[in-house]
Protein backbone atom coordinates (compact mmCIF):
# COMPACT_ATOMS: atom_id res chain seq x y z
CA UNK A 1 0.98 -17.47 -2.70
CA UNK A 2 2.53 -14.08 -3.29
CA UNK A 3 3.26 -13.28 0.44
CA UNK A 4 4.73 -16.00 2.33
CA UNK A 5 1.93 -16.62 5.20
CA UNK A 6 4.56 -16.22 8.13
CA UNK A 7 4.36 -12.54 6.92
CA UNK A 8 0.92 -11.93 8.49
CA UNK A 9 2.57 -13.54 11.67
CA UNK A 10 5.88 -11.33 12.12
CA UNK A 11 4.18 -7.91 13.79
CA UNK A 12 6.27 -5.68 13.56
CA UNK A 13 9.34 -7.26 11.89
CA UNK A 14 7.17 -8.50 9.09
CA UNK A 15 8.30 -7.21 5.74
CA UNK A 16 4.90 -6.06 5.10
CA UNK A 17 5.19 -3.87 8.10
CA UNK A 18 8.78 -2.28 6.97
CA UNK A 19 7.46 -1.40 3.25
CA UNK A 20 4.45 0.14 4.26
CA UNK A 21 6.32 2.02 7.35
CA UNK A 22 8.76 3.22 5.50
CA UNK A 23 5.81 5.09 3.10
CA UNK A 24 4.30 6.10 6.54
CA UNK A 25 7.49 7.91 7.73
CA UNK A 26 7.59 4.78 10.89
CA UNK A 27 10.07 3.43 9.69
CA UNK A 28 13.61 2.52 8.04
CA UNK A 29 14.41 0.36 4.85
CA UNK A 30 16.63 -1.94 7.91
CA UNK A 31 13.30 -2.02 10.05
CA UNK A 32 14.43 0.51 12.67
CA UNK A 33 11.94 2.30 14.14
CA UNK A 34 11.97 6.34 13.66
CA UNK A 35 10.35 8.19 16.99
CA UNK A 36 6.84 8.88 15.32
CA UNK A 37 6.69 4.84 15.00
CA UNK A 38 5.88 4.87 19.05
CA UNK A 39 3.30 8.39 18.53
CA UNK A 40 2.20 11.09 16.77
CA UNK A 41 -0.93 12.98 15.96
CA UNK A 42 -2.50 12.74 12.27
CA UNK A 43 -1.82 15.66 9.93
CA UNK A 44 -5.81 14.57 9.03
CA UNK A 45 -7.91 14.20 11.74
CA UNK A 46 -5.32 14.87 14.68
CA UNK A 47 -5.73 11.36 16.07
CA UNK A 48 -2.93 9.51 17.93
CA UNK A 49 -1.64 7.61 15.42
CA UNK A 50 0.56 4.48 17.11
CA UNK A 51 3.14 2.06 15.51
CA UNK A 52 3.85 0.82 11.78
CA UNK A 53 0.91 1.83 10.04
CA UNK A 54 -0.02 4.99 12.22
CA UNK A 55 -2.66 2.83 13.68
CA UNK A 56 -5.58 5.00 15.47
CA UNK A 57 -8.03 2.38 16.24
CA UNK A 58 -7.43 1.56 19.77
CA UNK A 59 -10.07 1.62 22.19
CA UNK A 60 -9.83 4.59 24.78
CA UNK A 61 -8.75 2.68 27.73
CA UNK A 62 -5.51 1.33 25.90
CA UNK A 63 -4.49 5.28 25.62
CA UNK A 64 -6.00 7.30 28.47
CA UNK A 65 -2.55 7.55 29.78
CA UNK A 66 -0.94 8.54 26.23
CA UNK A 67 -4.04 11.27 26.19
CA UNK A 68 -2.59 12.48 29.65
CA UNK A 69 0.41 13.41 28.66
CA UNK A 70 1.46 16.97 27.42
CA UNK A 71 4.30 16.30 25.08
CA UNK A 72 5.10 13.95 22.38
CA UNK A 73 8.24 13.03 24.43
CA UNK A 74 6.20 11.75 26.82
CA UNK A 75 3.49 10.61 24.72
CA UNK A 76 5.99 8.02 22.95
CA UNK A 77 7.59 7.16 26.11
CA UNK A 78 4.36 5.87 27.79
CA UNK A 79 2.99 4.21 24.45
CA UNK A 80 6.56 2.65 24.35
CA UNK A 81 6.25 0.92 27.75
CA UNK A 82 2.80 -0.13 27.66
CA UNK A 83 3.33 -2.25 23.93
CA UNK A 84 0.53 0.17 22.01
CA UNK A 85 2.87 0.05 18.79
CA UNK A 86 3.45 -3.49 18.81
CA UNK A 87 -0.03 -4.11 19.30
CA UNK A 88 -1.40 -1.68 16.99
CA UNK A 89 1.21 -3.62 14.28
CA UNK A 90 -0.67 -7.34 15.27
CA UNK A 91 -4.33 -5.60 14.80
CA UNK A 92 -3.47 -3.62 11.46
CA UNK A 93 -2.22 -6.83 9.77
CA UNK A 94 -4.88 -9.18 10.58
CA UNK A 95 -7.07 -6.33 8.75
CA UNK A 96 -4.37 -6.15 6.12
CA UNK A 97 -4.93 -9.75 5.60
CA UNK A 98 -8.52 -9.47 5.16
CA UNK A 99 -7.48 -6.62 2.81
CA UNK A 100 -5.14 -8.97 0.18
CA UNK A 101 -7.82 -11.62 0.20
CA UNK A 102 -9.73 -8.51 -1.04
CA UNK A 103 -7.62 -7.51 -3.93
CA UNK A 104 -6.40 -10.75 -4.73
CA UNK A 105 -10.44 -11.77 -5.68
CA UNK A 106 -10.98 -8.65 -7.43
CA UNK A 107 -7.85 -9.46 -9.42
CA UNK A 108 -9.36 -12.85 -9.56
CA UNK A 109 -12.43 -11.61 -11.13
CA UNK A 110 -11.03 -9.09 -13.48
CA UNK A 111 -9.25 -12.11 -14.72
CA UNK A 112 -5.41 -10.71 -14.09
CA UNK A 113 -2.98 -12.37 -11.74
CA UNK A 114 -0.75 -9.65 -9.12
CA UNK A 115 2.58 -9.60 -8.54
CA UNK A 116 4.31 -9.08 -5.38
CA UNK A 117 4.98 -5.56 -6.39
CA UNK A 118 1.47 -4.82 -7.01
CA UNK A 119 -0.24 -6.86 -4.14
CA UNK A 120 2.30 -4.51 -1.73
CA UNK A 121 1.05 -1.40 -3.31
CA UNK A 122 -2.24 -2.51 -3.09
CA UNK A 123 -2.08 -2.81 0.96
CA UNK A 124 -0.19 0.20 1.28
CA UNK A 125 -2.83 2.30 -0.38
CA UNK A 126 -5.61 0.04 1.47
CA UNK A 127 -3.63 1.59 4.33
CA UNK A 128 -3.92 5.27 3.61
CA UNK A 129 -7.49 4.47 2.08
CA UNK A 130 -9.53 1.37 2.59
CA UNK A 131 -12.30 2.66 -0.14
CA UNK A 132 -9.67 4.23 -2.57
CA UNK A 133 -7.94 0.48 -2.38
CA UNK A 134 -11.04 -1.67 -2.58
CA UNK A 135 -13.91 -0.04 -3.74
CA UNK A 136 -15.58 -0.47 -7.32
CA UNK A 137 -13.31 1.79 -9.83
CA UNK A 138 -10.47 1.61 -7.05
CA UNK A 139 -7.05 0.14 -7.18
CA UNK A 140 -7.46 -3.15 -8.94
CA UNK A 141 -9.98 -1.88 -11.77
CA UNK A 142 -7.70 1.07 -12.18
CA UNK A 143 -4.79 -1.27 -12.58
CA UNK A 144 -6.06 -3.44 -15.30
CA UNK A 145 -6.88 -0.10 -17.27
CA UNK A 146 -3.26 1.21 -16.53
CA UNK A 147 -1.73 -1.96 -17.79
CA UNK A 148 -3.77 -1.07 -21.10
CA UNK A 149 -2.62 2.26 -21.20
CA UNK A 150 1.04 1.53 -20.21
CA UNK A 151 1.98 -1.55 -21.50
CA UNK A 152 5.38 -2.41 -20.45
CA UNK A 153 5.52 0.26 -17.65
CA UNK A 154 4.82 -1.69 -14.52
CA UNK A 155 5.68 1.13 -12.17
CA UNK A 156 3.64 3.76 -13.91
CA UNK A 157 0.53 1.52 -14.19
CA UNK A 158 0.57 0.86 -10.59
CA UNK A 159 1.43 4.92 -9.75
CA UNK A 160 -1.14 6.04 -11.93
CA UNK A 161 -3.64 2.72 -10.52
CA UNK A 162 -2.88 4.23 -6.97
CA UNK A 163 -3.86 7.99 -8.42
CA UNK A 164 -6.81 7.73 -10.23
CA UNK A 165 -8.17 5.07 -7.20
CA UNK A 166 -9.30 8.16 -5.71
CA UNK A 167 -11.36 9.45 -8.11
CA UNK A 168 -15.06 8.84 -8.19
CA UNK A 169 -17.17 8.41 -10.65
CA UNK A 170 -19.96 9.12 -9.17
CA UNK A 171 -18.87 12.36 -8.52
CA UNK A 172 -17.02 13.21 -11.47
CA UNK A 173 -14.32 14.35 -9.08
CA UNK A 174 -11.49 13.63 -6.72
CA UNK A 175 -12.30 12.64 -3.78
CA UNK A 176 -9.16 13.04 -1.65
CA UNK A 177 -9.59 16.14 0.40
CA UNK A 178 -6.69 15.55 2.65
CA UNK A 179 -4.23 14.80 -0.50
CA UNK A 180 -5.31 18.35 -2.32
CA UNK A 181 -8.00 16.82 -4.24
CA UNK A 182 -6.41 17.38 -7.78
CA UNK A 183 -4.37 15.36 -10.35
CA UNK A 184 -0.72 17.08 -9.41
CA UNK A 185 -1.10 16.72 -5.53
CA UNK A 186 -2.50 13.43 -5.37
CA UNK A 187 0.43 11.87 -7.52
CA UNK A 188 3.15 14.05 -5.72
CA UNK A 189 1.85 12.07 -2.57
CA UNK A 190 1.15 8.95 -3.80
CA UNK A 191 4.62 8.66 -5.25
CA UNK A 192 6.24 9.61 -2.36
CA UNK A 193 4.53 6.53 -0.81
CA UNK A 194 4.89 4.31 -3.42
CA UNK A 195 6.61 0.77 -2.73
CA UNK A 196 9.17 0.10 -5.78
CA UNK A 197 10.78 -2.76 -7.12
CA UNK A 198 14.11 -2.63 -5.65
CA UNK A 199 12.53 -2.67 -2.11
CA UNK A 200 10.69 -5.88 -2.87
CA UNK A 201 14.06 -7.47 -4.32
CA UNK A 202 15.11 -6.70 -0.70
CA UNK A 203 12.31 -8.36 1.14
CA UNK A 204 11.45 -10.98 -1.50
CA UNK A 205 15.24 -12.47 -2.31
């Protein structure tokens, strides 16, 4: 197994949780928590994003009182006290779960076998995008084709994997309107997010 299955079990102190928040801006390479890990609203779609993996999937009764407050001072400090980060950590990973048993069969099928660097990548992009990650012609078909392209160049294949994940075929076109929808943008953001190999040395000694 690539990720130790306590992982999936840690909330918010898993490793999982502290790679991907650090790409999300929630968090610290020590696991500290940085305020927009307990609110803030989506540069997207101005949701309330809570905890880790800026989370916006909890049902409206969980954050009527969040909703009721004016400021994001008060926004975090109610969220704080009623556990929405912490719980919003617990739900993302069980779908992050689901997610690696996703790429790890794709892998599977497209006959290559992921390292941890790759698998972490993977989620973290399955976090931004679940269809950039997973889809046909996302991140694991992308990454076999990078690894043919850039042999030897680990890092690039997965940058350019997590790049060219968003552009569909069907199309003929990028199709990542929030990330500028061209080449330079899209890379610009997706290697500000991307995990490297230093930070899983941390998590995986």
């Amino acid at each position: 197994l690539i990720l130790p299955p306590e992982w999936w079990n840690m909330g918010s102190n898993s490793p999982i949780a502290i790679a991907i928040g650090m790409a999300e801006g929630t968090r610290t390479l020590d696991g500290s928590k940085t305020p927009v890990y307990y609110w803030h609203s989506d540069p997207g779609n101005g949701a309330s994003n809570f905890g880790t993996f800026s989370y916006q999937h909890l049902p409206p009764h969980q954050t009527t009182e969040v909703d009721r407050q004016s400021s994001p001072t008060a926004k975090r400090e109610v969220s704080q006290e009623a556990g929405l980060p912490e719980l919003s950590d617990r739900l993302q990973l069980q779908r992050l779960q689901r997610f690696s048993q996703q790429l790890q069969q794709q892998a599977q099928q497209r006959g290559i076998a992921l390292n941890l660097l790759e698998v972490l990548n993977g989620l973290d992009l399955a976090n931004q995008s679940e269809a950039a990650a997973l889809s046909p012609l996302g991140y694991i078909d992308r990454l076999v084709q990078m690894r043919s392209l850039l042999p030897g160049q680990g890092e690039e294949q997965i940058q350019e994997a997590r790049v060219w994940a968003y552009w569909s075929p069907d199309r003929h076109s990028w199709d990542a309107p929030g990330l500028g929808n061209h080449y330079e943008s899209i890379r610009r953001d997706q290697s500000r997010r991307r995990i490297l190999y230093a930070l899983t040395c941390t998590f995986g000694r």
